[in-house]
N, C-alpha and C. Protein backbone atom coordinates (compact mmCIF):
# COMPACT_ATOMS: atom_id res chain seq x y z
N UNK A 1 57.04 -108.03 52.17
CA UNK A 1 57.48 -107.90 50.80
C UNK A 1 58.77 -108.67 50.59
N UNK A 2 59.15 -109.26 49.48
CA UNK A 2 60.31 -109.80 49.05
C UNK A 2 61.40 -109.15 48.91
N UNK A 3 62.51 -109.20 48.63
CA UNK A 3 63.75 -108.44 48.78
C UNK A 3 63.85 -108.03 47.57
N UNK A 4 63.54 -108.92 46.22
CA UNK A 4 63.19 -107.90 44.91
C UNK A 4 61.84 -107.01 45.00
N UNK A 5 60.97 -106.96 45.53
CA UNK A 5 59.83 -106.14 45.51
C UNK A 5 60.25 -104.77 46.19
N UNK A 6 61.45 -105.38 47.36
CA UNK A 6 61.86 -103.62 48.20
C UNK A 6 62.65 -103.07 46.99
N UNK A 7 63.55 -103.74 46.56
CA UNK A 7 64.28 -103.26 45.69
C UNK A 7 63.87 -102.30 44.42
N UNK A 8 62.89 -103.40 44.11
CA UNK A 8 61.95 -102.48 42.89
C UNK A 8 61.56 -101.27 43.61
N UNK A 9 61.28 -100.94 44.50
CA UNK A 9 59.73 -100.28 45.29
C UNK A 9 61.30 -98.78 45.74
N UNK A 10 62.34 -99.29 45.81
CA UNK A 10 63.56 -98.19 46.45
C UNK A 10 64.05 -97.75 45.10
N UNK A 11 64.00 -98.56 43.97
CA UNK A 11 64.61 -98.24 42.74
C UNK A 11 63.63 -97.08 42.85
N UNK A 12 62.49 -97.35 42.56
CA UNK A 12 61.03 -96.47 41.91
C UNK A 12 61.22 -94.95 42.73
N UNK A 13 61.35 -95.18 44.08
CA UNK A 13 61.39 -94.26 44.28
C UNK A 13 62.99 -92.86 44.56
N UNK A 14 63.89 -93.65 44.17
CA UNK A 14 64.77 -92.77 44.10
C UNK A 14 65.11 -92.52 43.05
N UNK A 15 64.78 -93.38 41.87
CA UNK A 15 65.24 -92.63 40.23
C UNK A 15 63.64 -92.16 39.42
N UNK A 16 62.59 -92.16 39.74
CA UNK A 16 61.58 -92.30 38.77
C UNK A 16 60.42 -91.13 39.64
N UNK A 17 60.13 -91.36 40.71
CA UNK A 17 59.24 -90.42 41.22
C UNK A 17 59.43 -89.89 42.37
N UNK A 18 60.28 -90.31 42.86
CA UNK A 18 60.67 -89.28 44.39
C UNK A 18 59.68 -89.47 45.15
N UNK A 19 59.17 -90.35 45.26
CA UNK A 19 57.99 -90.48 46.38
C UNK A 19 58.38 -91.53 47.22
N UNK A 20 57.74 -91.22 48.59
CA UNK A 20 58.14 -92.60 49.56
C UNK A 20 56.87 -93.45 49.45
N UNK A 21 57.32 -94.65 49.28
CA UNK A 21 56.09 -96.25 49.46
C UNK A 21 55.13 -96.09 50.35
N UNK A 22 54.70 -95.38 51.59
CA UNK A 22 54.04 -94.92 52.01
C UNK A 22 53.27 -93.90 51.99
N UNK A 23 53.84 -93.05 51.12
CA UNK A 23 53.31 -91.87 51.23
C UNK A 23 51.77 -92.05 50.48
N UNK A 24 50.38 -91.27 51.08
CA UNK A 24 49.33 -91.34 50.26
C UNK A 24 48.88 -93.07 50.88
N UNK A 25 49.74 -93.84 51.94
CA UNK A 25 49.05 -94.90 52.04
C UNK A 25 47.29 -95.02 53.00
N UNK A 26 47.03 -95.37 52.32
CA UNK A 26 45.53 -95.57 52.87
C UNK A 26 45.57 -97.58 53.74
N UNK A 27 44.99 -97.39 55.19
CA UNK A 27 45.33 -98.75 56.15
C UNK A 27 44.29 -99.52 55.02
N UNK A 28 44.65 -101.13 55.43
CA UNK A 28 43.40 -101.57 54.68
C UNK A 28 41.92 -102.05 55.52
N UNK A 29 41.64 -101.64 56.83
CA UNK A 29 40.46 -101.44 57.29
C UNK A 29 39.87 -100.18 56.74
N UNK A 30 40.23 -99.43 55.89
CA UNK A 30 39.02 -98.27 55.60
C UNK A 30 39.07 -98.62 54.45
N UNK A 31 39.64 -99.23 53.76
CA UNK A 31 39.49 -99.60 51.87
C UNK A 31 38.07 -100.13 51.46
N UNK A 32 37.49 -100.90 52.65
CA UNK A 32 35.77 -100.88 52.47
C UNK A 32 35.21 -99.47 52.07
N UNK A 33 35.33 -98.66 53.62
CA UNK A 33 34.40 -97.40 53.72
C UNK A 33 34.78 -96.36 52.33
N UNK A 34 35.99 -96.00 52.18
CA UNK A 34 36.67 -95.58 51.19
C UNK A 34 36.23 -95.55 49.50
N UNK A 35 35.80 -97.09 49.46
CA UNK A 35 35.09 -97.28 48.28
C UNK A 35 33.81 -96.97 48.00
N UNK A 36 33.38 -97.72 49.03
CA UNK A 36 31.65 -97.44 49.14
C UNK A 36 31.23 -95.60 49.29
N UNK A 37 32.47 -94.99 49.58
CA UNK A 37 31.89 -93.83 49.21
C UNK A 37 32.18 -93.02 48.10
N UNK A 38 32.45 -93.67 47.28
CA UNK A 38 32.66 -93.47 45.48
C UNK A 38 31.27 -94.11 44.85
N UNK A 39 30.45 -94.54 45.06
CA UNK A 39 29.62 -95.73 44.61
C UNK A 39 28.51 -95.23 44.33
N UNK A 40 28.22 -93.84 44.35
CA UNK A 40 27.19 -92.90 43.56
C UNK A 40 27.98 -91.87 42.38
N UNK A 41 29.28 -91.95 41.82
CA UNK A 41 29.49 -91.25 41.13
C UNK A 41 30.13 -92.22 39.76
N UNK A 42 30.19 -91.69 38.47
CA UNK A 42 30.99 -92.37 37.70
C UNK A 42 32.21 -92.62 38.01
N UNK A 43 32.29 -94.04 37.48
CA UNK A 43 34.04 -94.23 37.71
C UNK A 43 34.55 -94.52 36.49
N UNK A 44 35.96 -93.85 36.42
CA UNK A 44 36.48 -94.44 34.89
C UNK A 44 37.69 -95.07 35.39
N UNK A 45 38.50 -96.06 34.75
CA UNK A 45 39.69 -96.76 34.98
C UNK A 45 39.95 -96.94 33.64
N UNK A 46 41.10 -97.12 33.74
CA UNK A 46 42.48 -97.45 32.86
C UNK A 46 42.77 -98.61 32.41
N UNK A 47 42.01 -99.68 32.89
CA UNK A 47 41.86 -101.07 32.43
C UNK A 47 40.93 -102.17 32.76
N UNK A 48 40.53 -102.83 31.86
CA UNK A 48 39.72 -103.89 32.60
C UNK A 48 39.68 -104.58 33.50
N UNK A 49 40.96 -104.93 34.16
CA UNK A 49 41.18 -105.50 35.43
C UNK A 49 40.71 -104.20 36.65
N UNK A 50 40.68 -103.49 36.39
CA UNK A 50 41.18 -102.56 37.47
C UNK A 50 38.91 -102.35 37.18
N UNK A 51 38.47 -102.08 36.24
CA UNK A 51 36.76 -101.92 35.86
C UNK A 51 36.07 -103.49 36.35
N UNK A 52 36.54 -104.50 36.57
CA UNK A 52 36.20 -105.78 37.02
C UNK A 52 35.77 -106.00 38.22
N UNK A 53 37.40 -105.32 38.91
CA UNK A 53 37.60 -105.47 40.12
C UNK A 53 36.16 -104.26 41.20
N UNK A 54 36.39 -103.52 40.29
CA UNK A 54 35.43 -102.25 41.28
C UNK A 54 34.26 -102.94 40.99
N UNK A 55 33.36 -103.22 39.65
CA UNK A 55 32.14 -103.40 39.58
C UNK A 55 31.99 -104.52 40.22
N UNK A 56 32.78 -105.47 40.61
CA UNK A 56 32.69 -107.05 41.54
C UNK A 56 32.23 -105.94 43.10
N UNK A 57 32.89 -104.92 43.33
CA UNK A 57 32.05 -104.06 44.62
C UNK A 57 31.14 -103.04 44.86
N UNK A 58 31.07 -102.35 43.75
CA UNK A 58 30.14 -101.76 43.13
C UNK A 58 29.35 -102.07 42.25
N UNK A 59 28.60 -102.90 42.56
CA UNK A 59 27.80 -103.65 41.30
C UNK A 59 26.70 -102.54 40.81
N UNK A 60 26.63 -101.87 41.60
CA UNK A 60 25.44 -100.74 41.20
C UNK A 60 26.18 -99.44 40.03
N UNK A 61 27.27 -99.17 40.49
CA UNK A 61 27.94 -98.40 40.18
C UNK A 61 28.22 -97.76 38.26
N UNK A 62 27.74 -96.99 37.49
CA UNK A 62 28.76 -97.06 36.30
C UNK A 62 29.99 -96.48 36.20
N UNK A 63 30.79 -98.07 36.05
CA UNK A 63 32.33 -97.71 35.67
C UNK A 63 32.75 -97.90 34.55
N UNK A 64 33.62 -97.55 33.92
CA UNK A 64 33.69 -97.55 32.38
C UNK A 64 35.39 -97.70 32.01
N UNK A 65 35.62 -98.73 31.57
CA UNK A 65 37.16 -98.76 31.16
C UNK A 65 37.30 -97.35 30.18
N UNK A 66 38.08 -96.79 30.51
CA UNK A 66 38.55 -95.08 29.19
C UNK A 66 39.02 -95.95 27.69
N UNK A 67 39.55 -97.14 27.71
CA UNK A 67 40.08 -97.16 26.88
C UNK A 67 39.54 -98.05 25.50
N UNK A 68 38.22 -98.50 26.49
CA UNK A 68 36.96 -98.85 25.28
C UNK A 68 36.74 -97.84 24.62
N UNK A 69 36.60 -96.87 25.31
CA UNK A 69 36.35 -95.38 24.61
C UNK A 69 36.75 -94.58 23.55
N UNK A 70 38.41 -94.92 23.45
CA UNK A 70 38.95 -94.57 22.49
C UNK A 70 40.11 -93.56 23.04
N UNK A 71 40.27 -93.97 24.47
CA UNK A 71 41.47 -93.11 25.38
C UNK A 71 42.71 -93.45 25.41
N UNK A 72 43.90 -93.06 25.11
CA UNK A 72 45.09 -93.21 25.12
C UNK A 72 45.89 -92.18 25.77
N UNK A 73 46.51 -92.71 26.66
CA UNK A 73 47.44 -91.85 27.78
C UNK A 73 48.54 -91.06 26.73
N UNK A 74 48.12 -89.86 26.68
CA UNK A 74 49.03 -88.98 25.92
C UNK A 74 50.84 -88.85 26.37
N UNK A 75 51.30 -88.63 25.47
CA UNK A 75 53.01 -88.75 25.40
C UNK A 75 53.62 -87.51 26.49
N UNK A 76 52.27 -86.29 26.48
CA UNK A 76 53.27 -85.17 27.45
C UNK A 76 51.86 -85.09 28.24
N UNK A 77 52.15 -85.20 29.79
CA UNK A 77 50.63 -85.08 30.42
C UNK A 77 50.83 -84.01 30.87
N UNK A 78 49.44 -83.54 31.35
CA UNK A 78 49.35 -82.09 31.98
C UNK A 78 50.29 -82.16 32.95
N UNK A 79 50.46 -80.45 33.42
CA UNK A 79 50.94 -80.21 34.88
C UNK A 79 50.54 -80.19 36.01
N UNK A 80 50.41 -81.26 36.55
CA UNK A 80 49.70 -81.32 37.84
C UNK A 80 49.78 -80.62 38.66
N UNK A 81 50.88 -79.36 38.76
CA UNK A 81 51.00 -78.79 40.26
C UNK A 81 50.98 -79.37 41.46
N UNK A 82 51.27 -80.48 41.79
CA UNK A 82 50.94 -81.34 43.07
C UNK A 82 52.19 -80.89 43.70
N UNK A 83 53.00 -80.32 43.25
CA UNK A 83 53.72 -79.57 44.19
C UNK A 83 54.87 -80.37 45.12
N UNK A 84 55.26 -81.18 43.89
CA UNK A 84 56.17 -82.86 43.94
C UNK A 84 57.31 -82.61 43.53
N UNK A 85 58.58 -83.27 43.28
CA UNK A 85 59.67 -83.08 42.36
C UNK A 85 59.93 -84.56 41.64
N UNK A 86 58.76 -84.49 40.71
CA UNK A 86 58.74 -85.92 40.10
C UNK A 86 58.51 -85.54 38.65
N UNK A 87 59.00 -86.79 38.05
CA UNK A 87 58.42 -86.47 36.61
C UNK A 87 56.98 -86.52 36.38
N UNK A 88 55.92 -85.94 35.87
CA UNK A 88 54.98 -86.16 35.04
C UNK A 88 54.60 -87.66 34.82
N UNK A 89 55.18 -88.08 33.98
CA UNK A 89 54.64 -89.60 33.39
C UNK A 89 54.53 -90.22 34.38
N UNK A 90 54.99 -90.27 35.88
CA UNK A 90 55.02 -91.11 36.84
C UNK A 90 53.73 -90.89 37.85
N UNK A 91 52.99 -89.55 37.76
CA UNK A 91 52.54 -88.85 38.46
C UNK A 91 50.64 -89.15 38.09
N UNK A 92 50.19 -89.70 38.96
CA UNK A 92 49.21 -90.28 39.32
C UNK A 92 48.08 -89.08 39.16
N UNK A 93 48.14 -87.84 39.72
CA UNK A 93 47.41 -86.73 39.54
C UNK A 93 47.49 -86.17 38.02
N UNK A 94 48.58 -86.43 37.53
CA UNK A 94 48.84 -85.79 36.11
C UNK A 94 47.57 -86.85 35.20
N UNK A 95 47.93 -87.78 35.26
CA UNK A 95 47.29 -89.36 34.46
C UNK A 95 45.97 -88.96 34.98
N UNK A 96 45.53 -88.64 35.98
CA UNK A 96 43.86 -88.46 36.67
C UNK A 96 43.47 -87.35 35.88
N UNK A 97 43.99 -86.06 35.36
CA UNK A 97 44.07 -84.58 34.64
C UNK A 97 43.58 -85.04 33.14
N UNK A 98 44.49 -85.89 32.73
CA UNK A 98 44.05 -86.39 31.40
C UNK A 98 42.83 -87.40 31.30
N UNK A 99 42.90 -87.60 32.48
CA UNK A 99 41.46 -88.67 31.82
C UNK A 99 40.38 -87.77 32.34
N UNK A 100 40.27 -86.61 32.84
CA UNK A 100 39.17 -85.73 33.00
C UNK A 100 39.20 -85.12 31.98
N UNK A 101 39.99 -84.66 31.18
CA UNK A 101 39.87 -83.70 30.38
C UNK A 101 39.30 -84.31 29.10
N UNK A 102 39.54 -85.62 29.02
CA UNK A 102 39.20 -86.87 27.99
C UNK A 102 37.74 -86.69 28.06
N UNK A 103 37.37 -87.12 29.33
CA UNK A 103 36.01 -87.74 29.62
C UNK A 103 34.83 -86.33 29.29
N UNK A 104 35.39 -85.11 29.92
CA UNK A 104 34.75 -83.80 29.73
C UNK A 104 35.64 -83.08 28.55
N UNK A 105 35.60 -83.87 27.22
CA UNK A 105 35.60 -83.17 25.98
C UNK A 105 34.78 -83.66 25.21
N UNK A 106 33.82 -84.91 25.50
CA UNK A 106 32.77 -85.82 25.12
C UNK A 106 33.43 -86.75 24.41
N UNK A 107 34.59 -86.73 24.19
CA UNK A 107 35.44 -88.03 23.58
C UNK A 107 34.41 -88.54 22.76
């Protein structure tokens, strides 16, 4: 990494989410197996880059950008309980809460 990328990456985590850069890291020899075992269920993402990228590996797969849909990341997200000392807006489980609750209200 670059010396602005640590920087960013030490900012992030001492003023914004309290999490360490590692933490939750997954090696990238299982990022194959990892995927391929998502590849019978719906997938939703948050952007077209991110719905591109999966269906380029999941070509079988339906993934669905949320925000064709008519999804917008709400201003106060749920409480994740993840049992963190982070804000909300930063919080990856919180953002995952809302787009379930999106997807299973029939939006």
């Amino acid at each position: 990494l670059s010396d602005v990328d640590k920087r960013t990456i030490r900012y992030t985590t001492m003023n914004l989410n309290n999490l360490n850069y590692l933490d939750g890291d997954v090696p990238y020899n299982c990022l194959h197996d990892l995927i391929q075992s998502v590849q019978l269920y719906d997938i939703y993402t948050y952007s077209e880059v991110a719905m591109k990228f999966l269906q380029d590996m999941l070509p079988t797969t339906m993934i669905t950008n949320i925000q064709t849909q008519g999804f917008e990341m709400p201003s106060t997200l749920p409480d994740p309980k993840c049992f963190r000392q982070h804000n909300h807006r930063y919080c990856a489980k919180a953002k995952a809460i809302a787009v379930k609750n999106f997807v299973e209200s029939g939006h």
